[in-house]
C-alpha atoms as a PDB file:
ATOM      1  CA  UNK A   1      -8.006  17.909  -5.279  1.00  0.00           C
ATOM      2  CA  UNK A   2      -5.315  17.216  -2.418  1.00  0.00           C
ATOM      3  CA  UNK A   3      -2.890  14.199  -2.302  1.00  0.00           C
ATOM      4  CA  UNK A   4      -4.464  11.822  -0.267  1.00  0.00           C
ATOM      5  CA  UNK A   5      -1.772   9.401   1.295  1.00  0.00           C
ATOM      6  CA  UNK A   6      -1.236   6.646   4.578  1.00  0.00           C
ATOM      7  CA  UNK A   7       1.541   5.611   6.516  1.00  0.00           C
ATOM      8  CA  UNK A   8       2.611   2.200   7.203  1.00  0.00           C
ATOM      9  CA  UNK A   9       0.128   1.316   9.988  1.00  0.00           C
ATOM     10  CA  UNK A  10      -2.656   3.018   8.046  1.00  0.00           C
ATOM     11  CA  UNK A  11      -1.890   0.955   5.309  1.00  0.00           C
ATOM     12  CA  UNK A  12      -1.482  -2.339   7.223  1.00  0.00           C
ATOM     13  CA  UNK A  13      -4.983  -1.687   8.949  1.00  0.00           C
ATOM     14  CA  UNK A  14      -6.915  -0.527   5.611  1.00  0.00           C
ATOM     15  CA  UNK A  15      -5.691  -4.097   3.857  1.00  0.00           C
ATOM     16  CA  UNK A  16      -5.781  -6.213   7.600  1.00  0.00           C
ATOM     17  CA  UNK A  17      -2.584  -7.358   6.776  1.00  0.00           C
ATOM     18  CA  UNK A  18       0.550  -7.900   8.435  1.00  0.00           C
ATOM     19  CA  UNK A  19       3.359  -6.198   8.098  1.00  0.00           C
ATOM     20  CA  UNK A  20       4.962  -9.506   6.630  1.00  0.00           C
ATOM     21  CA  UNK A  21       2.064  -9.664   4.313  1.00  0.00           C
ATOM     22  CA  UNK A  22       2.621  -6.339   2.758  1.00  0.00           C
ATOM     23  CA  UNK A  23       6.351  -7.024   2.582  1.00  0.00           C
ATOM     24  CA  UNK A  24       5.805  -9.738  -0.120  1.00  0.00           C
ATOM     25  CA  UNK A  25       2.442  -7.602  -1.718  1.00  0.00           C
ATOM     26  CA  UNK A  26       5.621  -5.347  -2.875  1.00  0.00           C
ATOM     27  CA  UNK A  27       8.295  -7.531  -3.857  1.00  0.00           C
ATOM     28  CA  UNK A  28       5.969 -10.537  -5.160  1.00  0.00           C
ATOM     29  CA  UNK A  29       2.429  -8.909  -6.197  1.00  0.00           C
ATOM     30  CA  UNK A  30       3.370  -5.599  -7.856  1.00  0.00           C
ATOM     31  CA  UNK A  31       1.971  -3.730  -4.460  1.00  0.00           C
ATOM     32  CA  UNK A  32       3.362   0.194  -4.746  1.00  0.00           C
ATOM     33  CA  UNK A  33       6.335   0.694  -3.222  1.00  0.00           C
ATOM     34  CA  UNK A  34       6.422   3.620  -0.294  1.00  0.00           C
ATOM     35  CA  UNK A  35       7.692   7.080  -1.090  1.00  0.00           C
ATOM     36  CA  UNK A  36       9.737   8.945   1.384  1.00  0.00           C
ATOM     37  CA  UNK A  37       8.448  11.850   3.243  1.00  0.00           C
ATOM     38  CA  UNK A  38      11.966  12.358   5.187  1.00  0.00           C
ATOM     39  CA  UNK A  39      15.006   9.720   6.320  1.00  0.00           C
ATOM     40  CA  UNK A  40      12.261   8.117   8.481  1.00  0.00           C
ATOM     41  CA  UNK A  41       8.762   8.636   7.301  1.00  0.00           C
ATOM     42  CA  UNK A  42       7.482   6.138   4.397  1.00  0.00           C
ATOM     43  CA  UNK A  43       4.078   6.939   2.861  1.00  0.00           C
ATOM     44  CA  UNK A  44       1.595   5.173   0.090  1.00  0.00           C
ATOM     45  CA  UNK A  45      -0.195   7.035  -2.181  1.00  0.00           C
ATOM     46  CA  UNK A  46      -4.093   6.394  -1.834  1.00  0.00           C
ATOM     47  CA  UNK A  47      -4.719   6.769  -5.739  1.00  0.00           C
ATOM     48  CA  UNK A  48      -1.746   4.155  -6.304  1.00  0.00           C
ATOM     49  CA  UNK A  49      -3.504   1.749  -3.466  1.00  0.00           C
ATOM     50  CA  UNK A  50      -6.871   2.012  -5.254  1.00  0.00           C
ATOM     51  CA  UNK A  51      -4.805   1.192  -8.559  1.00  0.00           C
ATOM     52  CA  UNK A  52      -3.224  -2.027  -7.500  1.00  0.00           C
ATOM     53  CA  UNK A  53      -6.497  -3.031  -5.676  1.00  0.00           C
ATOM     54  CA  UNK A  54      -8.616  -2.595  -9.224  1.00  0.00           C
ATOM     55  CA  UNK A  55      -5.422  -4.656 -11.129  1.00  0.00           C
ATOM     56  CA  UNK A  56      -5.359  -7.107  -8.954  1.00  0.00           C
ATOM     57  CA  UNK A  57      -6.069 -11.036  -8.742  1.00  0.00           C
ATOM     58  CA  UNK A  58      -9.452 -11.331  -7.602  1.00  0.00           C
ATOM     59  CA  UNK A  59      -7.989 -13.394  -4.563  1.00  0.00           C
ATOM     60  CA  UNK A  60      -6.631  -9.968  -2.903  1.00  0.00           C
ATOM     61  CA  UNK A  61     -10.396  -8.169  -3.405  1.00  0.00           C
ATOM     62  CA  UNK A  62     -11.983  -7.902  -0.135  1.00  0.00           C
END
């Protein structure tokens, strides 16, 4: 099984969010925080994603 993970604008397009909006998912909602892939490249692991989106209030479920 590989390790399945997006970068910022993948993210921000799989949740239709803005980039505001995902700011305050992590510091306010519990949202997984990015890993670094270098001094530049962020990335979000899919598995942690589908995580947060089972946990979460019903008002984030799509």
């Amino acid at each position: 099984m590989g390790i399945y993970r997006m970068n910022k604008e993948e993210v921000l397009a799989e949740m239709d969010v803005a980039e505001m909006t995902l700011r305050n998912l992590i510091e306010n909602h519990g949202f997984p925080h990015p890993r670094k892939a270098g001094p530049q490249k962020l990335f979000w692991l899919v598995s942690e994603i589908l995580t947060w989106l089972e946990e979460c209030p019903k008002a984030w479920q799509g």
